[in-house]
PDB file of N, CA and C in Angstrom:
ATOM      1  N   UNK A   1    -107.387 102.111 154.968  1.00  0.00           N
ATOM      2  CA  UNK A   1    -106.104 102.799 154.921  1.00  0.00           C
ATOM      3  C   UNK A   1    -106.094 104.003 155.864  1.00  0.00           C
ATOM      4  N   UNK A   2    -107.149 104.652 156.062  1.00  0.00           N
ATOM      5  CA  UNK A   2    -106.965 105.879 156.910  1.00  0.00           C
ATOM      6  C   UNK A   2    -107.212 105.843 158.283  1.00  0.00           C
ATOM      7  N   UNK A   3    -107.629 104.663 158.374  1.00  0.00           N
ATOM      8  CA  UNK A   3    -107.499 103.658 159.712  1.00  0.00           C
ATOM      9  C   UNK A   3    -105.884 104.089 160.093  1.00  0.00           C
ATOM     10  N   UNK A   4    -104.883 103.064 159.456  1.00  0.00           N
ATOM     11  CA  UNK A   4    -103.655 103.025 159.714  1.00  0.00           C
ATOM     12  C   UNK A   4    -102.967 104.385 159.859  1.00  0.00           C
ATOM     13  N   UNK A   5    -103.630 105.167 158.820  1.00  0.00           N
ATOM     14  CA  UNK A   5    -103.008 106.643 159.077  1.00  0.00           C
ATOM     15  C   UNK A   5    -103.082 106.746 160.798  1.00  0.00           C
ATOM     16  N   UNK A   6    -104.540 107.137 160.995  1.00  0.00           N
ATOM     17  CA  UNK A   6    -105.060 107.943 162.381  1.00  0.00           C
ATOM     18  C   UNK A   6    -104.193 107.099 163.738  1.00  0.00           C
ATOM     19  N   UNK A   7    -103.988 105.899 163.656  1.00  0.00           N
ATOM     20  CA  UNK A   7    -103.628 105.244 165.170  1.00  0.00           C
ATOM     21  C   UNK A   7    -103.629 103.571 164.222  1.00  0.00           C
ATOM     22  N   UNK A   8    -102.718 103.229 164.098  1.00  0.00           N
ATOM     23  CA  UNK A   8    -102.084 101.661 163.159  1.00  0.00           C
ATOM     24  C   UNK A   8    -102.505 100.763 164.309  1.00  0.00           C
ATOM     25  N   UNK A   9    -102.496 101.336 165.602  1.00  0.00           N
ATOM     26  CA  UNK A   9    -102.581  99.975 166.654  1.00  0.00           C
ATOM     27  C   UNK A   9    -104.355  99.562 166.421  1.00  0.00           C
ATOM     28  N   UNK A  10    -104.922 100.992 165.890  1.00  0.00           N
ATOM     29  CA  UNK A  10    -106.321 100.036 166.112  1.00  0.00           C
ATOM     30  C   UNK A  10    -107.633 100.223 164.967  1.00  0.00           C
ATOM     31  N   UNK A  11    -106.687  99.831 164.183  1.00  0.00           N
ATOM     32  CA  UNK A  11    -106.862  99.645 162.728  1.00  0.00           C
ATOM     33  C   UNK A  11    -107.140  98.562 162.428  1.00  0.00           C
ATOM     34  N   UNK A  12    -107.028  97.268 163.437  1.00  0.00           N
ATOM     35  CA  UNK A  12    -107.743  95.832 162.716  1.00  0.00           C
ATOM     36  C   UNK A  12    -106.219  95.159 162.262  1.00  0.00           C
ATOM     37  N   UNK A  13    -105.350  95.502 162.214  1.00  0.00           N
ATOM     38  CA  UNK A  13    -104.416  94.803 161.537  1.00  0.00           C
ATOM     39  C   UNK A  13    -104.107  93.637 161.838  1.00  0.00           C
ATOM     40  N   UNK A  14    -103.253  92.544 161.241  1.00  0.00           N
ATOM     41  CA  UNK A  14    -102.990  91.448 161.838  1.00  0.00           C
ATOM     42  C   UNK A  14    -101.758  91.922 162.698  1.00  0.00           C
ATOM     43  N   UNK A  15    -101.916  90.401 163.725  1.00  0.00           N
ATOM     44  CA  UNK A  15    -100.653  90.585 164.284  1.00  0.00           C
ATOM     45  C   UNK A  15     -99.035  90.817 163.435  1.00  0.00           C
ATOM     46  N   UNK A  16     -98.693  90.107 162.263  1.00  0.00           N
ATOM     47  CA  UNK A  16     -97.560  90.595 161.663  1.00  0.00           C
ATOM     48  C   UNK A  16     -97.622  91.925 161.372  1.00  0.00           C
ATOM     49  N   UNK A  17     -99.089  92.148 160.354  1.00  0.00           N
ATOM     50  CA  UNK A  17     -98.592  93.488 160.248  1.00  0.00           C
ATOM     51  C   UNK A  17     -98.304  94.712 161.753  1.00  0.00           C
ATOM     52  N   UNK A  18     -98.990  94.527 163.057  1.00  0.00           N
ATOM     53  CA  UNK A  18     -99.014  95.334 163.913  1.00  0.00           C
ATOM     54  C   UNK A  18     -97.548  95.444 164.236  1.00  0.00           C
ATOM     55  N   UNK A  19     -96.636  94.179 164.218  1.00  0.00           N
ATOM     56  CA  UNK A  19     -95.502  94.006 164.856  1.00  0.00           C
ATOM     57  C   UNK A  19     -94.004  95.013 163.482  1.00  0.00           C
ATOM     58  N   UNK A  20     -94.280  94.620 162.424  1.00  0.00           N
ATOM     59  CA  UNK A  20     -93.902  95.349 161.338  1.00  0.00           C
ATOM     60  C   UNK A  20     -93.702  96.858 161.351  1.00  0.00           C
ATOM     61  N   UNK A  21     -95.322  97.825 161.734  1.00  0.00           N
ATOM     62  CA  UNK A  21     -95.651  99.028 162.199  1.00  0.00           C
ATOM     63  C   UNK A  21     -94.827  99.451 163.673  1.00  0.00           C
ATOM     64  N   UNK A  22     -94.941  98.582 164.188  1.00  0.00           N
ATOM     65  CA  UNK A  22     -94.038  98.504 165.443  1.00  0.00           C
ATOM     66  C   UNK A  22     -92.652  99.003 165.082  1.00  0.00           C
ATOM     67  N   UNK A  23     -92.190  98.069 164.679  1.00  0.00           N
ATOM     68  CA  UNK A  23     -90.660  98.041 164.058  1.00  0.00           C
ATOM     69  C   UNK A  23     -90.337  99.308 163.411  1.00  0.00           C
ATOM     70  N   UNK A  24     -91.498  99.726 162.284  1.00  0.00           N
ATOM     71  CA  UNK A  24     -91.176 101.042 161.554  1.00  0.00           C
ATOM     72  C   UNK A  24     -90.900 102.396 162.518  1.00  0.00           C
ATOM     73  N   UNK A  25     -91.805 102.123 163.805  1.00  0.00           N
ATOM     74  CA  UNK A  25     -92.100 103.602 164.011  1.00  0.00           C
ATOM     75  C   UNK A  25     -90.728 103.312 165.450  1.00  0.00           C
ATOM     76  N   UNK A  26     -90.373 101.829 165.834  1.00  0.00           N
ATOM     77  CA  UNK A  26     -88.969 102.011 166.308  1.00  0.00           C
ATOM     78  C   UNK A  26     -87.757 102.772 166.064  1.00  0.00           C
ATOM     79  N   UNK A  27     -88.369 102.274 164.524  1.00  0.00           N
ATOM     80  CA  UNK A  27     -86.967 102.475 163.812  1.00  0.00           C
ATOM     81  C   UNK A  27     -86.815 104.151 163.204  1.00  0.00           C
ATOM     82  N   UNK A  28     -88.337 104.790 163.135  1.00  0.00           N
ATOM     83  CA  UNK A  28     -88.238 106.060 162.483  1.00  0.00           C
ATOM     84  C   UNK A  28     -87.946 106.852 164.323  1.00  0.00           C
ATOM     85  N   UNK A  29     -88.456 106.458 165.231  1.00  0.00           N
ATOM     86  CA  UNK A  29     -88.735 107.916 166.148  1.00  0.00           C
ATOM     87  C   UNK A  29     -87.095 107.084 167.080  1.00  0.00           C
ATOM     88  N   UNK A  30     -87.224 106.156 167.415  1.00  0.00           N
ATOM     89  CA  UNK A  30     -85.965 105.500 168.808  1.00  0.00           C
ATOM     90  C   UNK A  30     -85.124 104.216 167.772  1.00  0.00           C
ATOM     91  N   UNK A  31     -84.422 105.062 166.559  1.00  0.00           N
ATOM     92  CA  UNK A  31     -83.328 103.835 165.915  1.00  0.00           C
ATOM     93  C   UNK A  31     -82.033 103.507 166.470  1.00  0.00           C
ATOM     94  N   UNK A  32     -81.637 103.838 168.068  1.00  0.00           N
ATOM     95  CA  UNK A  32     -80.732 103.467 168.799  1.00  0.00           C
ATOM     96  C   UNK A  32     -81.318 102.125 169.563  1.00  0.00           C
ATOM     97  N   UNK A  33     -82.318 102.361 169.844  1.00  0.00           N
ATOM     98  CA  UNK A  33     -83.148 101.044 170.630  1.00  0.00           C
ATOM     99  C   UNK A  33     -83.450  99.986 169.930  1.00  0.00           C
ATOM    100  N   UNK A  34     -83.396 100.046 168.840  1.00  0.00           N
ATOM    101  CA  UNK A  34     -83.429  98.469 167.687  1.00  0.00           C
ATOM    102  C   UNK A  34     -82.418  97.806 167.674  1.00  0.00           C
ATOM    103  N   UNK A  35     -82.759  96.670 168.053  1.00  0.00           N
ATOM    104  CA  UNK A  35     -81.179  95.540 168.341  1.00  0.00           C
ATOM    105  C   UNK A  35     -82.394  93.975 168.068  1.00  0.00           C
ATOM    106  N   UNK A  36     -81.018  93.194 167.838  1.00  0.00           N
ATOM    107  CA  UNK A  36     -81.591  91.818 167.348  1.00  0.00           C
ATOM    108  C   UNK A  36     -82.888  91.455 167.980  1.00  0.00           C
ATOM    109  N   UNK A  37     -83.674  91.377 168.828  1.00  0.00           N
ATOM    110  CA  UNK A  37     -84.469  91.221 169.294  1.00  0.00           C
ATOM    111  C   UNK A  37     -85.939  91.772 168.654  1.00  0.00           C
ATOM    112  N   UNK A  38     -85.686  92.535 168.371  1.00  0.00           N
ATOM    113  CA  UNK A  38     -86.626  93.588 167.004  1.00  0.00           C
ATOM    114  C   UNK A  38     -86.437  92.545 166.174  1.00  0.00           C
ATOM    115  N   UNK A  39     -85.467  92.476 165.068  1.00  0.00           N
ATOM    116  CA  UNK A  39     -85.939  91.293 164.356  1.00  0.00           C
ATOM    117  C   UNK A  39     -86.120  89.812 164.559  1.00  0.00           C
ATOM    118  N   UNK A  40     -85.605  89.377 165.861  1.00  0.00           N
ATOM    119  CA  UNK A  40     -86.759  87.891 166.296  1.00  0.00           C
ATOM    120  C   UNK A  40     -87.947  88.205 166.282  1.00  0.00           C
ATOM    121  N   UNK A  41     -88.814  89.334 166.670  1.00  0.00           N
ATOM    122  CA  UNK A  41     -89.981  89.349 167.217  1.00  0.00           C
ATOM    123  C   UNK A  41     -90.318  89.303 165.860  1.00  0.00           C
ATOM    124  N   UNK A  42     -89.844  90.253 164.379  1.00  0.00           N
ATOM    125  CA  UNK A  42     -90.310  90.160 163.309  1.00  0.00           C
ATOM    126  C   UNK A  42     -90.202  88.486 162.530  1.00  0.00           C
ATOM    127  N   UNK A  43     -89.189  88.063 162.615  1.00  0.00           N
ATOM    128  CA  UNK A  43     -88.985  86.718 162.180  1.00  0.00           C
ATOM    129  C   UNK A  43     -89.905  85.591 163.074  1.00  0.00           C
ATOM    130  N   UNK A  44     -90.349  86.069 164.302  1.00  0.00           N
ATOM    131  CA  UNK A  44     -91.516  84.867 164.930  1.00  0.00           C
ATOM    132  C   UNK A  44     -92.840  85.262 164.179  1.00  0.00           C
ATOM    133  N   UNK A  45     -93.149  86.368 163.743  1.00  0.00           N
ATOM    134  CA  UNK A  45     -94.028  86.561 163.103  1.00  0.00           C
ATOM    135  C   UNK A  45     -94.343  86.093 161.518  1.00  0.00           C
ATOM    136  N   UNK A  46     -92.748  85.430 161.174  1.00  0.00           N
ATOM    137  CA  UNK A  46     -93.125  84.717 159.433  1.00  0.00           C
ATOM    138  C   UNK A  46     -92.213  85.791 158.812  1.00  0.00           C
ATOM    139  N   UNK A  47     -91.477  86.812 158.923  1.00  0.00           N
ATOM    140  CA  UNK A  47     -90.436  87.257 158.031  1.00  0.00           C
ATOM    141  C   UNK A  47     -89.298  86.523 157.976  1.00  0.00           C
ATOM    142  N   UNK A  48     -89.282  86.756 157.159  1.00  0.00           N
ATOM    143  CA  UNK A  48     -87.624  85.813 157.024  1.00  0.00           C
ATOM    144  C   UNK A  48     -86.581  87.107 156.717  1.00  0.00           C
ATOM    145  N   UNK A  49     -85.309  86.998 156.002  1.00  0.00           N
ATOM    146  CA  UNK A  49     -84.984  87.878 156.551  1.00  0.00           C
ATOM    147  C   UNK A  49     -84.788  88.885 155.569  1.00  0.00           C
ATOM    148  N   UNK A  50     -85.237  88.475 153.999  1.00  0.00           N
ATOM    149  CA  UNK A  50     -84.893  89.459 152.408  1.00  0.00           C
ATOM    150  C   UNK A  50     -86.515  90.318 153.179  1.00  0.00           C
ATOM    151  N   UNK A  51     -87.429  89.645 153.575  1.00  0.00           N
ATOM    152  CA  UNK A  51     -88.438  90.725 153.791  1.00  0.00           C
ATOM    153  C   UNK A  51     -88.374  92.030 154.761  1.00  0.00           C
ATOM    154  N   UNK A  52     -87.628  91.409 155.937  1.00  0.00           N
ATOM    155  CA  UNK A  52     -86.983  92.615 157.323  1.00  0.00           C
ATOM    156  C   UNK A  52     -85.948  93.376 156.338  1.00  0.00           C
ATOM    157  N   UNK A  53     -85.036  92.947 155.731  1.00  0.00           N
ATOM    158  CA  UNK A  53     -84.436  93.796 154.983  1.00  0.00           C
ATOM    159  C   UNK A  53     -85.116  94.843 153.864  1.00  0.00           C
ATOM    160  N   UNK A  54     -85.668  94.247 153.353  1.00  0.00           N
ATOM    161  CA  UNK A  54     -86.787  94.831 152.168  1.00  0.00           C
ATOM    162  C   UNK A  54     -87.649  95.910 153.179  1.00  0.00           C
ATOM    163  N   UNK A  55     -88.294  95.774 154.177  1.00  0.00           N
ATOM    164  CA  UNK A  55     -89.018  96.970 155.068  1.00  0.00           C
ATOM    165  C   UNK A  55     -88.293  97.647 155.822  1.00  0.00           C
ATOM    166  N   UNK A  56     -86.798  97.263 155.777  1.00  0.00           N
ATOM    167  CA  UNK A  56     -86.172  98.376 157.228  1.00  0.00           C
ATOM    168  C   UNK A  56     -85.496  99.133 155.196  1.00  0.00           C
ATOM    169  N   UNK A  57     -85.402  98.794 154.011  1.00  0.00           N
ATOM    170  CA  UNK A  57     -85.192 100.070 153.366  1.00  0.00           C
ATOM    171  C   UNK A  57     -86.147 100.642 152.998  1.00  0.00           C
ATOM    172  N   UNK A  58     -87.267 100.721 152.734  1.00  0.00           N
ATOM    173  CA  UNK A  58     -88.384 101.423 152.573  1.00  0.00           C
ATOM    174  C   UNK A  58     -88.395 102.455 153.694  1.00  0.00           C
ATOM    175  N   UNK A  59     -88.469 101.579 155.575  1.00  0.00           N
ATOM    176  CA  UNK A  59     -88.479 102.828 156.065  1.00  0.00           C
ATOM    177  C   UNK A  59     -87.872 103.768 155.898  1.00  0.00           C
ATOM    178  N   UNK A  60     -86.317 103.339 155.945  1.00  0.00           N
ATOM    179  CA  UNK A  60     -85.269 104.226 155.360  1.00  0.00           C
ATOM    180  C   UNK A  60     -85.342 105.436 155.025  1.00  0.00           C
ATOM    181  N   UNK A  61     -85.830 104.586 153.569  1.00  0.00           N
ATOM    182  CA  UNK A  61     -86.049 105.701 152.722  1.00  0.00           C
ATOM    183  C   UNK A  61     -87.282 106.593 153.165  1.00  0.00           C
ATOM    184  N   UNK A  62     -88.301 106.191 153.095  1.00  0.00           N
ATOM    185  CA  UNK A  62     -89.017 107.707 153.545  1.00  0.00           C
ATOM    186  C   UNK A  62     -88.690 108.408 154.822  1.00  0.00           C
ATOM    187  N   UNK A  63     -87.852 107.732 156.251  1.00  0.00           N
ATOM    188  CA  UNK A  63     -87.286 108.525 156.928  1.00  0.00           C
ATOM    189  C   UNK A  63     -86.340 109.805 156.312  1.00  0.00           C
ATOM    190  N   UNK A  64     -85.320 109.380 155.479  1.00  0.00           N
ATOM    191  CA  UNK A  64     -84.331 109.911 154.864  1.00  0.00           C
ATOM    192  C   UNK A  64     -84.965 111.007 153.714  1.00  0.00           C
ATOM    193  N   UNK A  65     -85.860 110.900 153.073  1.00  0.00           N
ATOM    194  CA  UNK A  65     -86.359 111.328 152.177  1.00  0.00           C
ATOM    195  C   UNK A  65     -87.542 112.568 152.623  1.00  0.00           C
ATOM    196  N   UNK A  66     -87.974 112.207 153.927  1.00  0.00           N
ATOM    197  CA  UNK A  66     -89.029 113.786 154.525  1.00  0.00           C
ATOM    198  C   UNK A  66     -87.840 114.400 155.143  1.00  0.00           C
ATOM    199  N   UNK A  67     -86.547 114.054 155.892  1.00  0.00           N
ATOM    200  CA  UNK A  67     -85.946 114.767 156.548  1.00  0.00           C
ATOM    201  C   UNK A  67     -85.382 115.657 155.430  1.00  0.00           C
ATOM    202  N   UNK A  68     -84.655 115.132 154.207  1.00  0.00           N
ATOM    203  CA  UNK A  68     -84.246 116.000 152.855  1.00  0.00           C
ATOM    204  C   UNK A  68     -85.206 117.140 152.446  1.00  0.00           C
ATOM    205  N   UNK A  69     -86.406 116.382 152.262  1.00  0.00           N
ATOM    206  CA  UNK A  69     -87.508 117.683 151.909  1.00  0.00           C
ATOM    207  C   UNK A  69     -87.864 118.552 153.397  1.00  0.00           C
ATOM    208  N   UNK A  70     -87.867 118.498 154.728  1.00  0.00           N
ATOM    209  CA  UNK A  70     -88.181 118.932 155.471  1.00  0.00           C
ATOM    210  C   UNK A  70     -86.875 120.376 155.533  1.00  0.00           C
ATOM    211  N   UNK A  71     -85.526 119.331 155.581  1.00  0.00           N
ATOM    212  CA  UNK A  71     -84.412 120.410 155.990  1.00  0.00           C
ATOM    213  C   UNK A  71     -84.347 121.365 154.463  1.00  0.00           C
ATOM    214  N   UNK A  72     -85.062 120.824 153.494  1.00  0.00           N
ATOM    215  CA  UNK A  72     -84.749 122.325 152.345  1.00  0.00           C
ATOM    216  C   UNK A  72     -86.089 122.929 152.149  1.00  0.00           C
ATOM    217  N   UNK A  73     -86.794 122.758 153.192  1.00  0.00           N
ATOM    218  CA  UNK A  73     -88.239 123.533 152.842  1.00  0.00           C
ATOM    219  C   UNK A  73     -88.814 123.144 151.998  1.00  0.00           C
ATOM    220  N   UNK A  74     -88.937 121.974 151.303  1.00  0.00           N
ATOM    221  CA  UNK A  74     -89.687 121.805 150.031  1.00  0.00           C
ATOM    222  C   UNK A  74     -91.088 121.425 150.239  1.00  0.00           C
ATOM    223  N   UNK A  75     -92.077 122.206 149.952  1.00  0.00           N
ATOM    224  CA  UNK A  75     -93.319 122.449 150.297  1.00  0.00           C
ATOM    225  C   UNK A  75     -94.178 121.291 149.514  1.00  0.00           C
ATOM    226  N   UNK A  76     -95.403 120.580 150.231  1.00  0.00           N
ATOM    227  CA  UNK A  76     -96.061 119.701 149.420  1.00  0.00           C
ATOM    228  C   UNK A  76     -96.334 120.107 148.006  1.00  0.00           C
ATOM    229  N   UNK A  77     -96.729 119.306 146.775  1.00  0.00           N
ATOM    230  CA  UNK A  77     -97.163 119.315 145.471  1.00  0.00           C
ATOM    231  C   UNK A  77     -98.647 119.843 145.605  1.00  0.00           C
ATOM    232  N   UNK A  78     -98.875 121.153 145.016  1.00  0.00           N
ATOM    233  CA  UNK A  78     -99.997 121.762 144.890  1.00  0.00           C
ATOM    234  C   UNK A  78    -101.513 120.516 144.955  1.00  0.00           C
ATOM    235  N   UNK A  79    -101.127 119.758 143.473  1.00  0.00           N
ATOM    236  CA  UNK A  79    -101.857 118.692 142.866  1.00  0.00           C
ATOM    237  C   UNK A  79    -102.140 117.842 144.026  1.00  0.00           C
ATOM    238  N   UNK A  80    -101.147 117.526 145.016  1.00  0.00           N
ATOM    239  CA  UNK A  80    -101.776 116.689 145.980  1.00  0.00           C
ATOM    240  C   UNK A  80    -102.475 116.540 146.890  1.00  0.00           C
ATOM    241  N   UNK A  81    -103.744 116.239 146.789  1.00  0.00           N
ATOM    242  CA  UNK A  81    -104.238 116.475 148.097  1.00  0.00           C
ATOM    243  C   UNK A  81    -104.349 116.107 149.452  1.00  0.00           C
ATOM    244  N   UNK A  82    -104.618 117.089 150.796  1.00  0.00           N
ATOM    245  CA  UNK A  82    -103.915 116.190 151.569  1.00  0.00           C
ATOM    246  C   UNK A  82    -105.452 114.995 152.311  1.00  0.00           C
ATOM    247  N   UNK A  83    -104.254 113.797 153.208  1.00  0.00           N
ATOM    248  CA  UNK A  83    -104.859 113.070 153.223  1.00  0.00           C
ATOM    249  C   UNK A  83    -106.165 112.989 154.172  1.00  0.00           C
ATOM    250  N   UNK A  84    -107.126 112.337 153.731  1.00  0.00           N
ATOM    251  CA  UNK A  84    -108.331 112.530 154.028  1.00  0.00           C
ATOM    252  C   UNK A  84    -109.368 113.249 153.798  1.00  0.00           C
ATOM    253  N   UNK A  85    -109.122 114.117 152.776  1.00  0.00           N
ATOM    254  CA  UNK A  85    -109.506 115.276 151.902  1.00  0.00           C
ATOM    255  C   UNK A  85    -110.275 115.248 150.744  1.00  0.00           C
ATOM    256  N   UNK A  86    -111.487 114.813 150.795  1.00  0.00           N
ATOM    257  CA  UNK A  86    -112.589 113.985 149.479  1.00  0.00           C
ATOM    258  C   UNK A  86    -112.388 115.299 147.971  1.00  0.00           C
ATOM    259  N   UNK A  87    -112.164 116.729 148.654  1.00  0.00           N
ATOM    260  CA  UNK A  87    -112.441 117.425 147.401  1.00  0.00           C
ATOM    261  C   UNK A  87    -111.611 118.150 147.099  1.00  0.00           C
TER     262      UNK A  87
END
C-alpha cells in the first residue's frame, strides 16, 4: 500500500489497476481533459460501465471532500496518524 502512496506507476500494479490510477489522478488534477476515450481505455481493460461509474464517484468524493476540509481549515484528527508513521 505505501508503494501506491509514494509513486502508483511503480508499485507493481496490474495493468487495470495502473490505467484506473491513471483515470483518478486525470480526473482529480486535468478533469477538463477526460472525454470518452478515458473510458474506452478503462472498458478495454475489463470495466464495464456500473464499475467506471462506481470509481469516477469515489474519486469524486474524496476530490470534493479534501477541497471542503481544505477551504474551512479543518485540521487532520489528532488520533490519526500520519501515513507511514509506525509510532
Amino acid at each position: 500500500m505505501h508503494a501506491i502512496v509514494r509513486d502508483w506507476r511503480e508499485a507493481g500494479l496490474s495493468e487495470a489497476d495502473q490505467a484506473l490510477c491513471d483515470y483518478a489522478e486525470k480526473l482529480t488534477l486535468r478533469q477538463a481533459e477526460v472525454g470518452a476515450g478515458d473510458l474506452e481505455v478503462l472498458r478495454g481493460h475489463g470495466f464495464d460501465d456500473r464499475a467506471i461509474h462506481d470509481a469516477t464517484q469515489v474519486i469524486g468524493y474524496f476530490n470534493y471532500i479534501t477541497r471542503v476540509a481544505d477551504g474551512l481549515g479543518v485540521e487532520p484528527e489528532t488520533f490519526v496518524r500520519p501515513w507511514g508513521r509506525r509510532s
